[in-house]
Protein backbone atom coordinates (compact mmCIF):
# COMPACT_ATOMS: atom_id res chain seq x y z
CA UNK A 1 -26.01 -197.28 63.26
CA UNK A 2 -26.35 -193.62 63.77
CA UNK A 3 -29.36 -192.02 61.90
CA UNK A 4 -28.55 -189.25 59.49
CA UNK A 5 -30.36 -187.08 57.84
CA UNK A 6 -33.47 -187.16 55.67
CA UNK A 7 -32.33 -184.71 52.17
CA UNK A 8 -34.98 -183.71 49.72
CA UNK A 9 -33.04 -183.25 46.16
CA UNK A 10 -34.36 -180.97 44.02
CA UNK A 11 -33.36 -181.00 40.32
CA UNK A 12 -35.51 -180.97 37.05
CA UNK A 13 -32.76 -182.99 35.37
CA UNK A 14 -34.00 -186.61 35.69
CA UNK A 15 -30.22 -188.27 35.29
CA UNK A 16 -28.57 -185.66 37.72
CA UNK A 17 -31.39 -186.14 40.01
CA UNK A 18 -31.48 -190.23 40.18
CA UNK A 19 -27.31 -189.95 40.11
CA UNK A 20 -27.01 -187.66 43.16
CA UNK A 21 -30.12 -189.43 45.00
CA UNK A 22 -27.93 -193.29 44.50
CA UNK A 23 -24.92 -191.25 46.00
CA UNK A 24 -26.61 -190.07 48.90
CA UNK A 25 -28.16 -193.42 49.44
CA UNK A 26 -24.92 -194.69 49.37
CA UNK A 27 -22.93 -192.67 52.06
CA UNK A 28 -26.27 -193.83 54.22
CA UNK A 29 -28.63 -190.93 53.84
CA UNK A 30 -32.00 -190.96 53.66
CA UNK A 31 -32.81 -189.33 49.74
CA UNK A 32 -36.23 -188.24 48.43
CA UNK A 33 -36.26 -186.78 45.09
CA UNK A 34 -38.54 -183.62 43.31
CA UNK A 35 -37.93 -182.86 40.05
CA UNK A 36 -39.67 -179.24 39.75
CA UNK A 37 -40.03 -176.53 42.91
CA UNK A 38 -43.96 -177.64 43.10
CA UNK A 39 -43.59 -181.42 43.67
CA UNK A 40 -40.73 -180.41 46.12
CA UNK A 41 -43.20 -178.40 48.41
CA UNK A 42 -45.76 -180.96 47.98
CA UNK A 43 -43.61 -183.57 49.49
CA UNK A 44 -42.83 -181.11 52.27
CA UNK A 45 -46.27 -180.65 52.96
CA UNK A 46 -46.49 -184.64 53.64
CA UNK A 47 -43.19 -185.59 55.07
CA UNK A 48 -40.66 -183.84 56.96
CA UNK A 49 -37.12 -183.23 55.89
CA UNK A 50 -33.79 -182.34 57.95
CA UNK A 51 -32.01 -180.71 54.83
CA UNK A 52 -32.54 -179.81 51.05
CA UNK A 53 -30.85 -179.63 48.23
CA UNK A 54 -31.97 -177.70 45.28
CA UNK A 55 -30.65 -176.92 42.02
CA UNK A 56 -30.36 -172.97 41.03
CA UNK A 57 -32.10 -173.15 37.67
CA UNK A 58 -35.51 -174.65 37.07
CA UNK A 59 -38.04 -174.43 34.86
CA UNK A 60 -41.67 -172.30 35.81
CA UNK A 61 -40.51 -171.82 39.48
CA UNK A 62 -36.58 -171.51 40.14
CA UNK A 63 -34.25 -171.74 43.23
CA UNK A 64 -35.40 -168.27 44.83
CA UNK A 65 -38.96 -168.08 44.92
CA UNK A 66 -38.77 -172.31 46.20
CA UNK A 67 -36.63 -171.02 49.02
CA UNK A 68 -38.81 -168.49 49.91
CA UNK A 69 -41.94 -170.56 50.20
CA UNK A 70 -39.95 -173.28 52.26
CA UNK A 71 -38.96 -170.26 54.50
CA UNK A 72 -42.45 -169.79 55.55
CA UNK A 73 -43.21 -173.62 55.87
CA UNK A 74 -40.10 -174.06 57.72
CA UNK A 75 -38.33 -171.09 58.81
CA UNK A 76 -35.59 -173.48 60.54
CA UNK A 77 -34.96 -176.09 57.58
CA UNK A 78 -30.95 -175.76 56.19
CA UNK A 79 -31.15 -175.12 51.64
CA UNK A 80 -28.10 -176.05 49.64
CA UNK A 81 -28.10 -174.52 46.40
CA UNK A 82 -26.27 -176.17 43.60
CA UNK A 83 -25.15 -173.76 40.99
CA UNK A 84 -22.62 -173.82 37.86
CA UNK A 85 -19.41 -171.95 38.69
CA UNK A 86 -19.94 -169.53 36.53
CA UNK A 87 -23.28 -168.52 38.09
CA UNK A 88 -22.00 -167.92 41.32
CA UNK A 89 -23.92 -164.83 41.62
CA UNK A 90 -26.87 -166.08 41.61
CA UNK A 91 -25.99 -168.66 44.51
CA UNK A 92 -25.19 -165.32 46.50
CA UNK A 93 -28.63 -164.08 46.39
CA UNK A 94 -30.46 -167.65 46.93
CA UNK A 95 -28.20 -166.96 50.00
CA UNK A 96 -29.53 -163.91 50.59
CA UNK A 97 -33.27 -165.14 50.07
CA UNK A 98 -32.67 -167.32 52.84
CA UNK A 99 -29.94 -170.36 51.62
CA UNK A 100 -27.49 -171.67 53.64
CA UNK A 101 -24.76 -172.10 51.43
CA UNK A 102 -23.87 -173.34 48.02
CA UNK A 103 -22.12 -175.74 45.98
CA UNK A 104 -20.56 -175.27 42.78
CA UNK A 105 -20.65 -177.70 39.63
CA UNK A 106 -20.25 -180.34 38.99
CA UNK A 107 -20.35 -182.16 41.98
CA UNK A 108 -17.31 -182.59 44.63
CA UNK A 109 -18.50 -185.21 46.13
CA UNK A 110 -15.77 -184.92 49.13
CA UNK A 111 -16.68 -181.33 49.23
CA UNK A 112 -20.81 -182.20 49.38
CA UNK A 113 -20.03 -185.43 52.05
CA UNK A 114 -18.10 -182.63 54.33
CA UNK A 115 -20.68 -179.74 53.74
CA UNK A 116 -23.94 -181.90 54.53
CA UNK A 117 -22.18 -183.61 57.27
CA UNK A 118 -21.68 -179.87 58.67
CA UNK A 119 -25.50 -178.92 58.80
CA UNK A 120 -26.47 -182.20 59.76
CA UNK A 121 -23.99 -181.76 62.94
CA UNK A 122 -25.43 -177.96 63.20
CA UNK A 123 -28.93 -179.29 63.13
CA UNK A 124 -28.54 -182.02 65.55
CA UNK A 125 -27.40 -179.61 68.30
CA UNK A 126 -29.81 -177.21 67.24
CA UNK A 127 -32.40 -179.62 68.48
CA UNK A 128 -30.68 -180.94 71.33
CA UNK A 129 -30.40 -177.71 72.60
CA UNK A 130 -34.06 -177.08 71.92
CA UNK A 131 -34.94 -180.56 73.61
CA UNK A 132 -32.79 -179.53 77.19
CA UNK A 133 -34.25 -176.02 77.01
CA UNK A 134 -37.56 -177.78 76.84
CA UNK A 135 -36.56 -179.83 79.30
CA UNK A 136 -35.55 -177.62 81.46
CA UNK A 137 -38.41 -175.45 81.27
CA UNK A 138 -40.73 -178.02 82.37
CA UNK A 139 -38.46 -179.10 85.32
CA UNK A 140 -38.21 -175.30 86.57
CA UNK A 141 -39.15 -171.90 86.17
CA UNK A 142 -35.56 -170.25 86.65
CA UNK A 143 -35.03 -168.41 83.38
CA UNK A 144 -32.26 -166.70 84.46
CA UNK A 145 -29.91 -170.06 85.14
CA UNK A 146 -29.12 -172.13 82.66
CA UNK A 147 -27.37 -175.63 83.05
CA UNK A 148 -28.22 -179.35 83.12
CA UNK A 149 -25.24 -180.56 84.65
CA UNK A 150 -26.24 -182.26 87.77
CA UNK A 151 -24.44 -179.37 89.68
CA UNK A 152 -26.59 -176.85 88.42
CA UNK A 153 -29.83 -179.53 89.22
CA UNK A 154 -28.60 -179.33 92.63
CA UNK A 155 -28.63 -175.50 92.87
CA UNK A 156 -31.92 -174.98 90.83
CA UNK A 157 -33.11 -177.63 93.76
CA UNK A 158 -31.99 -175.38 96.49
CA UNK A 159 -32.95 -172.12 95.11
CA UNK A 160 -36.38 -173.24 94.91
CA UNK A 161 -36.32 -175.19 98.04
CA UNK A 162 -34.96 -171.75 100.13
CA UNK A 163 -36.88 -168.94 98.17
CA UNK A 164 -39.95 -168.78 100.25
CA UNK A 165 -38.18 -168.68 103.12
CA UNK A 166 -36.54 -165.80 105.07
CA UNK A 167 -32.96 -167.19 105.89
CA UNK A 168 -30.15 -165.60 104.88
CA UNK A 169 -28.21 -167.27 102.10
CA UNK A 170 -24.80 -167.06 101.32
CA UNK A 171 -23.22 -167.81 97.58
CA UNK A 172 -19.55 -169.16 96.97
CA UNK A 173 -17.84 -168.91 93.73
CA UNK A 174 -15.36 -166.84 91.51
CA UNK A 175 -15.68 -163.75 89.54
CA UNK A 176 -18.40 -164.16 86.89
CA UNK A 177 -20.33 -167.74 87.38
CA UNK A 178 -23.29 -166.13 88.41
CA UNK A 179 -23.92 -165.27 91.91
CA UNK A 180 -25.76 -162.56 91.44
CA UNK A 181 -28.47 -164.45 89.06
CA UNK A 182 -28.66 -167.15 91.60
CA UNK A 183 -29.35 -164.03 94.19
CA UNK A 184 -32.41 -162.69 91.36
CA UNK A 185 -34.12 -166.04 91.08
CA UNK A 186 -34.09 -166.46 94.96
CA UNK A 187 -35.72 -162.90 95.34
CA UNK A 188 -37.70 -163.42 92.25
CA UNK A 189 -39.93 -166.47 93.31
CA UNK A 190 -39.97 -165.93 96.83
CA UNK A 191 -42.61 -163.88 98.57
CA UNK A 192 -40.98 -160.67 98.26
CA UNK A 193 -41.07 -160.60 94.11
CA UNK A 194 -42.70 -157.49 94.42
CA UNK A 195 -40.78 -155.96 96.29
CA UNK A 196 -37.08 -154.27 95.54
CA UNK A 197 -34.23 -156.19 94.51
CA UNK A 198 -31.27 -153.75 95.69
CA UNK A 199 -28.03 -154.57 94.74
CA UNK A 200 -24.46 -153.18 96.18
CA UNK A 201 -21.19 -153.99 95.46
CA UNK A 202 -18.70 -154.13 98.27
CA UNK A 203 -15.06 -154.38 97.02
CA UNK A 204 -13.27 -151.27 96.26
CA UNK A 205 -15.57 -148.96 98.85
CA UNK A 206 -13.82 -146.97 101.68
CA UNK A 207 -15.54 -147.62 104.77
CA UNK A 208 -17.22 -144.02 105.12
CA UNK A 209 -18.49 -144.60 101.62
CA UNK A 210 -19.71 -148.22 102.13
CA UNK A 211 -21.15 -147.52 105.67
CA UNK A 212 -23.46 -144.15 103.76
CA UNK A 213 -23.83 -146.83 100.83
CA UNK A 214 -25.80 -149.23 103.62
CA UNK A 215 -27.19 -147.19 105.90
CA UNK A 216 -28.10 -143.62 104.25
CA UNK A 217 -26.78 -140.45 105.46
CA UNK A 218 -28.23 -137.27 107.18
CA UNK A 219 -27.57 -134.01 104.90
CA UNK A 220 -24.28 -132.13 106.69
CA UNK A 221 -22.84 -135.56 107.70
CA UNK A 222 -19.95 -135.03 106.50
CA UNK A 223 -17.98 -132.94 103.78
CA UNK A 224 -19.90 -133.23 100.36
CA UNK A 225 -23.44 -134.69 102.38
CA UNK A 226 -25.52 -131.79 100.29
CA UNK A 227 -29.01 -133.55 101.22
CA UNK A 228 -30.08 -136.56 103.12
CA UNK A 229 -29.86 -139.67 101.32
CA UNK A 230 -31.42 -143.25 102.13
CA UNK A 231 -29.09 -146.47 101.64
CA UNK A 232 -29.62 -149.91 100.44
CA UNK A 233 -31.60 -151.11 103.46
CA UNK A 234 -34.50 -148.47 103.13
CA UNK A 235 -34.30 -148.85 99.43
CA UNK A 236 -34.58 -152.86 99.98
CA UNK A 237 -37.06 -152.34 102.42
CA UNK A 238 -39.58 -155.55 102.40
CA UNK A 239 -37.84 -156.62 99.50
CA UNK A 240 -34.03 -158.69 98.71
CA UNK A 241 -30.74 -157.00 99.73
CA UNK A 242 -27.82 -158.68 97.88
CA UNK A 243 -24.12 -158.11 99.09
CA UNK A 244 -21.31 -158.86 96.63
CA UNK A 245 -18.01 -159.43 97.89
CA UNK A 246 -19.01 -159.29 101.80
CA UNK A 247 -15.62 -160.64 102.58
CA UNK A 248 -14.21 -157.35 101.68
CA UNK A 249 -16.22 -155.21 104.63
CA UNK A 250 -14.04 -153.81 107.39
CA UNK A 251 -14.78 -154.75 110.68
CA UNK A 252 -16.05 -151.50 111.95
CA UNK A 253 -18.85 -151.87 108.82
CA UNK A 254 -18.89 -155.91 109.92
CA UNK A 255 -19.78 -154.53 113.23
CA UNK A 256 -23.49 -152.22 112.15
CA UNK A 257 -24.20 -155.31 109.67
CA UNK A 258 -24.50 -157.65 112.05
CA UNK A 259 -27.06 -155.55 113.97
CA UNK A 260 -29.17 -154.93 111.03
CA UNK A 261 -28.62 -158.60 110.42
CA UNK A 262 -29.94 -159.68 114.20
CA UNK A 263 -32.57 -156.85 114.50
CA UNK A 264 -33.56 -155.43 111.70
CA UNK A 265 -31.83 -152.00 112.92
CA UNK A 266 -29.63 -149.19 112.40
CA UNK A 267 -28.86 -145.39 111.90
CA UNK A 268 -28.05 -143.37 109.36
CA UNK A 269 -24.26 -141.80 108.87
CA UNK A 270 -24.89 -138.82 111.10
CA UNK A 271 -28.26 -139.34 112.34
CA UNK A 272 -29.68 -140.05 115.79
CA UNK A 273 -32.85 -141.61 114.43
CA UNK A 274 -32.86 -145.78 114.89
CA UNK A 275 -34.55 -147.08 111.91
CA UNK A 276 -36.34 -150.32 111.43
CA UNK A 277 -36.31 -152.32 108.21
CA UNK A 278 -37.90 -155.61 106.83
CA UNK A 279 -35.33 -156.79 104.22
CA UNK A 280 -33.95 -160.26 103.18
CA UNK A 281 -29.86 -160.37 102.92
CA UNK A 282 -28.08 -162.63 100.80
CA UNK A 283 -24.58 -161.95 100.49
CA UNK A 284 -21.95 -163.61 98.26
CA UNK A 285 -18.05 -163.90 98.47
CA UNK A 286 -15.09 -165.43 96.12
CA UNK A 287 -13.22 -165.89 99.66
CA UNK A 288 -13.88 -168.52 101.61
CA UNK A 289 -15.32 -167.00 104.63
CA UNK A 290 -14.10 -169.61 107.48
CA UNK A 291 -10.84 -169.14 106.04
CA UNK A 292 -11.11 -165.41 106.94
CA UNK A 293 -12.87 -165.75 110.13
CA UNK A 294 -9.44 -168.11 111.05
CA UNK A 295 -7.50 -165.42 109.76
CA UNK A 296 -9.35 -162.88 111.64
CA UNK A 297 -10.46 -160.72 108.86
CA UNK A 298 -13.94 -161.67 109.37
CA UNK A 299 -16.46 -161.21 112.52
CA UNK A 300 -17.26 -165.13 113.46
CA UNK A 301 -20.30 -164.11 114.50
CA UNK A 302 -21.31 -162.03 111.35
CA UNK A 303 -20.24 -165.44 109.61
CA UNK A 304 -22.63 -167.14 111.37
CA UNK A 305 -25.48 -165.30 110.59
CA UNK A 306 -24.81 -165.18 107.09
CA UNK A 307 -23.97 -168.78 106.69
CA UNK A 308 -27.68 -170.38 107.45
CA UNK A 309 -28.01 -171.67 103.76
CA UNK A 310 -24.97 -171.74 101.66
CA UNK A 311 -24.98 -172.24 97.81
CA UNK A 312 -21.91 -173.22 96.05
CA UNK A 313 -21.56 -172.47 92.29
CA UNK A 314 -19.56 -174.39 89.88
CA UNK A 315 -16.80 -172.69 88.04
CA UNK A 316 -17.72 -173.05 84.17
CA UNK A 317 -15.01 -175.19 83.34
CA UNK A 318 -16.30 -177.90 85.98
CA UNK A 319 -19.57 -178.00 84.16
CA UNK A 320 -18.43 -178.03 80.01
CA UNK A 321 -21.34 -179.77 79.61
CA UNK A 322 -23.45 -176.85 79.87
CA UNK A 323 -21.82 -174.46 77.85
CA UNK A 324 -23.53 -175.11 74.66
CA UNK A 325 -26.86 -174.53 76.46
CA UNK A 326 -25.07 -171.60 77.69
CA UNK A 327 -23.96 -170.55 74.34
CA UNK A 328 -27.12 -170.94 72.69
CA UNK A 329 -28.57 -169.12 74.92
CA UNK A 330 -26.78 -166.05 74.77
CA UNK A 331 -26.66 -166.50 70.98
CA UNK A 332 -30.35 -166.50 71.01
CA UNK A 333 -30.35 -163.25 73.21
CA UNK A 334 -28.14 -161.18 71.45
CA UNK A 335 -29.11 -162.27 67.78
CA UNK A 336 -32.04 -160.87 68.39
CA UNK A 337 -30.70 -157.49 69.75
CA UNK A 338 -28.57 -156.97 66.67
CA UNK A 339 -31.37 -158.09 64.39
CA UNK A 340 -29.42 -160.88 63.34
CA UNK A 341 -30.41 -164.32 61.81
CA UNK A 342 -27.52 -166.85 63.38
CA UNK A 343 -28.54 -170.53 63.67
CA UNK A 344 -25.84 -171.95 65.71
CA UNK A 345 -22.26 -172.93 66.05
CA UNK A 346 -20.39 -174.62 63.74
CA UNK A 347 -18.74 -177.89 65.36
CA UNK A 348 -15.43 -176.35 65.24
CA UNK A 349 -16.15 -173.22 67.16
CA UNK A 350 -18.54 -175.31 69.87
CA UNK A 351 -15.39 -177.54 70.30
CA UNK A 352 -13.28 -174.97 70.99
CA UNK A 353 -15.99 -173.28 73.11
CA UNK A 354 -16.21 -176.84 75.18
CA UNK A 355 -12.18 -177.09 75.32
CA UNK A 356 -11.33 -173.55 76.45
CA UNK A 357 -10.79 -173.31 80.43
CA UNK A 358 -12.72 -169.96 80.65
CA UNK A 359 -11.21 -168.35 83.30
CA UNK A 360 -13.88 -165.74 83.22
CA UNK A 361 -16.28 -168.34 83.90
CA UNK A 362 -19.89 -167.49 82.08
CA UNK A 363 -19.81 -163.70 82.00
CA UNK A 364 -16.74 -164.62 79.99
CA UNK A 365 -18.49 -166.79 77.73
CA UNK A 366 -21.37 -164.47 77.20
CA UNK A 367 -19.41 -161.77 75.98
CA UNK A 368 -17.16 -164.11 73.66
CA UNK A 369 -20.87 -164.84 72.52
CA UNK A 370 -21.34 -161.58 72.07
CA UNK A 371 -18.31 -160.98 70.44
CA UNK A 372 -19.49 -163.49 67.79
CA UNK A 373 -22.74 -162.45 67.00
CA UNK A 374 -21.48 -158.66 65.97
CA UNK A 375 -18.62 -159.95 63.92
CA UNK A 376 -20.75 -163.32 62.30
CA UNK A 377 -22.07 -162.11 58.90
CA UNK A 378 -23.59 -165.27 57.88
CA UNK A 379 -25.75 -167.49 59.71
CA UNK A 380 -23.32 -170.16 61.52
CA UNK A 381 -20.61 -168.96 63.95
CA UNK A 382 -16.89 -169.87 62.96
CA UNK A 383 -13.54 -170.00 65.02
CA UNK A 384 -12.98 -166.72 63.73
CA UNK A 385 -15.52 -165.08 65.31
CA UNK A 386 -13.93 -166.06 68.20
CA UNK A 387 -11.63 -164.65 70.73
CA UNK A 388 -8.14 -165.27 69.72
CA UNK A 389 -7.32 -166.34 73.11
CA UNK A 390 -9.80 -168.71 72.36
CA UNK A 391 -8.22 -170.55 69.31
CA UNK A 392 -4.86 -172.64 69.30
CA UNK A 393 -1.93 -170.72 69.49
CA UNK A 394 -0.86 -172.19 65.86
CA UNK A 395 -4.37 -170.34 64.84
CA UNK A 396 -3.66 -166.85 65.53
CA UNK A 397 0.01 -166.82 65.47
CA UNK A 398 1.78 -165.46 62.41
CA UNK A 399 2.74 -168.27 60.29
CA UNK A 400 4.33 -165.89 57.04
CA UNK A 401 7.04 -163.84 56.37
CA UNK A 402 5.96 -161.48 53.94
CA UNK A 403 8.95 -159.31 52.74
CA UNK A 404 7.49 -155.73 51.64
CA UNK A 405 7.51 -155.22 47.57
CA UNK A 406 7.03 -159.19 46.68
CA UNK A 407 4.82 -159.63 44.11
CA UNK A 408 1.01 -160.19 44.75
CA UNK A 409 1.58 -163.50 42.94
CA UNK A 410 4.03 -165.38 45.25
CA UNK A 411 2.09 -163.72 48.03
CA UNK A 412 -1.02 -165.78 47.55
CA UNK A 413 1.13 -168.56 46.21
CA UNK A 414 2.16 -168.43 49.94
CA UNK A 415 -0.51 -167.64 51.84
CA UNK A 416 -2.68 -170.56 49.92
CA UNK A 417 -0.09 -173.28 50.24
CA UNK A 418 0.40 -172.35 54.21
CA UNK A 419 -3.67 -172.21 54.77
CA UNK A 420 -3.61 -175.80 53.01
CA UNK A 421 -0.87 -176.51 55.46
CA UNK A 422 -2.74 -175.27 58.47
CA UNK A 423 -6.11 -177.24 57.49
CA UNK A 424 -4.57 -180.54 57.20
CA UNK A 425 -4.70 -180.02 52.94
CA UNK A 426 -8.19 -179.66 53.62
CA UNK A 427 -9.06 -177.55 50.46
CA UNK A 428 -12.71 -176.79 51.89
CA UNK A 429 -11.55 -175.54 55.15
CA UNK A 430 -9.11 -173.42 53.87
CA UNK A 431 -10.81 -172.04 51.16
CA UNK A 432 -13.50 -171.16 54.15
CA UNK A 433 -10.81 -169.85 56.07
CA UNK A 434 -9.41 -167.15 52.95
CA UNK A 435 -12.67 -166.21 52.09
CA UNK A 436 -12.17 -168.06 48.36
CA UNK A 437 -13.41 -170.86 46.53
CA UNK A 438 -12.35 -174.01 46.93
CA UNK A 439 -12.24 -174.50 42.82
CA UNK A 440 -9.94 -171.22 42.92
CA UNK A 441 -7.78 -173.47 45.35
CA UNK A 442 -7.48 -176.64 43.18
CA UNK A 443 -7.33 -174.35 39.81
CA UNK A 444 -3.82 -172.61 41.75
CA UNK A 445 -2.28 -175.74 42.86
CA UNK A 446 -2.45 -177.16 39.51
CA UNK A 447 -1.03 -174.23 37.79
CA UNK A 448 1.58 -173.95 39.89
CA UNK A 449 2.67 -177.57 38.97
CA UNK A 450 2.48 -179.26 42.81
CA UNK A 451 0.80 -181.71 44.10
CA UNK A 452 -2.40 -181.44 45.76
CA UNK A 453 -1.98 -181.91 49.58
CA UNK A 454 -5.53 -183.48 49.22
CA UNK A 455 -5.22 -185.01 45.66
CA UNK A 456 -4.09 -188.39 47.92
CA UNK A 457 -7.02 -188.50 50.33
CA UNK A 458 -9.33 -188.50 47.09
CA UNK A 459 -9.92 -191.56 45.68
CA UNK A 460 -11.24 -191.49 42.09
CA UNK A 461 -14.66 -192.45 42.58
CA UNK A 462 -15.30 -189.87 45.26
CA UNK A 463 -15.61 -187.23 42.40
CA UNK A 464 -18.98 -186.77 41.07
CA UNK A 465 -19.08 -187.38 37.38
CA UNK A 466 -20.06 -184.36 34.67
CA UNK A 467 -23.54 -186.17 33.69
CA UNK A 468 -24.82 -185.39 37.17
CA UNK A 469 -24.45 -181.69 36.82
């Protein structure tokens, strides 16, 4: 049987508090109850506890100030605050103090099975996550690439196998999975650390730009050559030269790269001088490079030099696996750039995450990520934060006619009955989804005189009776 999670209830009214703990016991949780703020805490200070649940009012030491001082025990720990509908703003600023969210009395007990199973979920990956980036930290030093599938084992493997050495490496794979990170760790724990990491980017460069991009030029070279500049190989000198998009080179530049390449020499656009250099190339291409040597848009023999160790990278969507290591990761990263308190992913926006084909591969995914975090103004990303390529079609596509001058009432008679449509009649998720509560919801559908499109999933007995609030 699958564990689930350890709740601390928190509720200075004995009956409410024994009710609600039998519930939870029932649906298979593992209960603990605290009838004042103090015994709470002093149960937290003995056990541990995946989520809690805490009633707004209390006598001597309320809601607020207890979520505070669990905030400094336990800055990670998800609060539910149960509060009486018409106290609503109060369960805004126990949200505020710190909360995760709230739930209105009495007691849906549908609506508090769904919510709990939600931050349990949350919390689960949150520690998986922790536990592989853990894991991966002991296995390896490489910050900069993430993964766990075993394709990503097998490149950490060879990155750390080839870094001390001086071959030349070449790295396959399509726009934005990472090639130039893979070229960083190589340079960054091999001997030349220390020494400059130069990059240059080789598509879209006219040869006489690209050849004074490599190889410097001598001031008076040619028209607009004001002063003598140096190019990538003095810059790189003793250091890590990486070439994106090699495949793109003509073969006149293919030509002076392949003597640098052999001897370690060359001369500057315009100059006389031969120049000697100590620098490590690894280049990296989205063609595949015997397919252009057949072809005859590549030197063979350039090929050959370049191809000593080749690396192949994944596309993201042949690795799904690791994107929510991925997406943690850059939701750790740029949380804390905008200052922003964001726990995770709910399990609806990491499935969508894990089912999208990315054609951007992961510098697609980290700015979706990115995306997120700026729009996310509580502390669990949602679909909506998303990407609307992202979502289902039937999720960003219009789905009402809206004739101008209708009245405001058969508006959000429409737009409520069509969200409950969308979700399934899931009242919760489309009270989430309007920004509304989901009492407002069932209070509409019964004054409107229709049945509730979740009034048959609810069995009696699954509502939470008035003497437990």
């Amino acid at each position: 049987m699958a564990h689930k999670a350890k709740i601390l209830v928190v509720d200075d009214d004995k009956n409410s508090l024994s009710g609600l703990l039998r519930l939870l016991q029932q649906e298979g949780y593992e209960a603990s109850g605290a009838i004042s703020a103090y015994e709470a805490l002093a149960l937290m200070d003995n056990q541990s506890f995946d989520i809690v649940l805490t009633d707004m009012k209390m006598p001597r030491l309320g809601a607020i100030p207890l979520i505070e001082e669990i905030r400094r025990k336990d800055d990670g720990i998800p609060i539910v605050v149960m509060t009486a509908y018409s106290s609503i703003e109060n369960a805004v600023a126990a949200i505020k103090s710190g909360a995760e969210d709230y739930l209105p009395k009495p007691l849906n007990l549908t609506e508090l099975k769904e919510k709990l199973e939600r931050i349990w979920e949350r919390r689960k990956l949150r520690r998986h996550t922790e536990e592989l980036r853990e894991k991966l930290a002991e296995e390896q030093p490489f910050s900069e690439l993430v993964g766990n599938t075993s394709e990503m084992q097998r490149i950490l493997k060879t990155v750390r196998d080839v870094a001390p050495s001086m071959a030349t490496v070449i790295i396959y794979g399509e726009t934005g999975v990472g090639k130039e990170l893979v070229a960083q760790a190589i340079h960054r724990y091999s001997h030349r650390k220390d020494k400059p990491f130069v990059v240059l980017h080789c598509a879209a460069l006219a040869d006489g730009v690209l050849e004074s991009e490599l190889f410097g030029h001598e001031k008076g070279s040619f028209t607009g050559a004001l002063y003598t500049r140096k190019g990538r190989f003095e810059l790189a000198h003793g250091g890590t030269l990486f070439l994106d998009e090699v495949a793109e080179m003509s073969h006149s530049v293919q030509v002076k790269l392949l003597r640098v390449v052999e001897a370690g020499r060359f001369e500057r656009v315009g100059g006389e001088e031969t120049r000697q250099v100590d620098v490590r190339l690894i280049a990296a291409t989205n063609k595949e490079l015997e397919e252009q040597v057949a072809q005859g848009k590549f030197r063979e023999d350039l090929y050959y030099r370049l191809n000593v160790i080749r690396i192949n990278l994944p596309p993201l969507r042949d690795r799904r696996a690791d994107i929510p290591l991925l997406a943690d990761y850059f939701l750790i990263h740029y949380a804390r750039r905008n200052n922003k308190n964001i726990q995770g992913f709910s399990p609806q926006a990491l499935r969508l995450l894990q089912e999208y084909h990315w054609p951007g591969n992961v510098r697609e995914l980290e700015n979706t990520i990115e995306r997120a975090v700026v729009l996310c103004k509580k502390g669990i990303i949602e679909p909506e934060h998303l990407s609307s390529n992202i979502l289902p079609k039937d999720k960003v596509q219009p789905f009402m006619q809206v004739r101008l001058g209708s009245p405001i009432k058969d508006v959000e008679k429409e737009l409520i009955l069509k969200t409950l449509e969308l979700t399934g009649g899931n009242k919760t998720e489309a009270a989430k989804l309007l920004g509304i509560s989901t009492r407002k919801i069932e209070y509409k559908v019964k004054e409107w005189g229709l049945e509730d499109p979740s009034a048959q999933k609810l069995p009696p007995e699954e509502r939470i009776s008035e003497k437990f609030s």
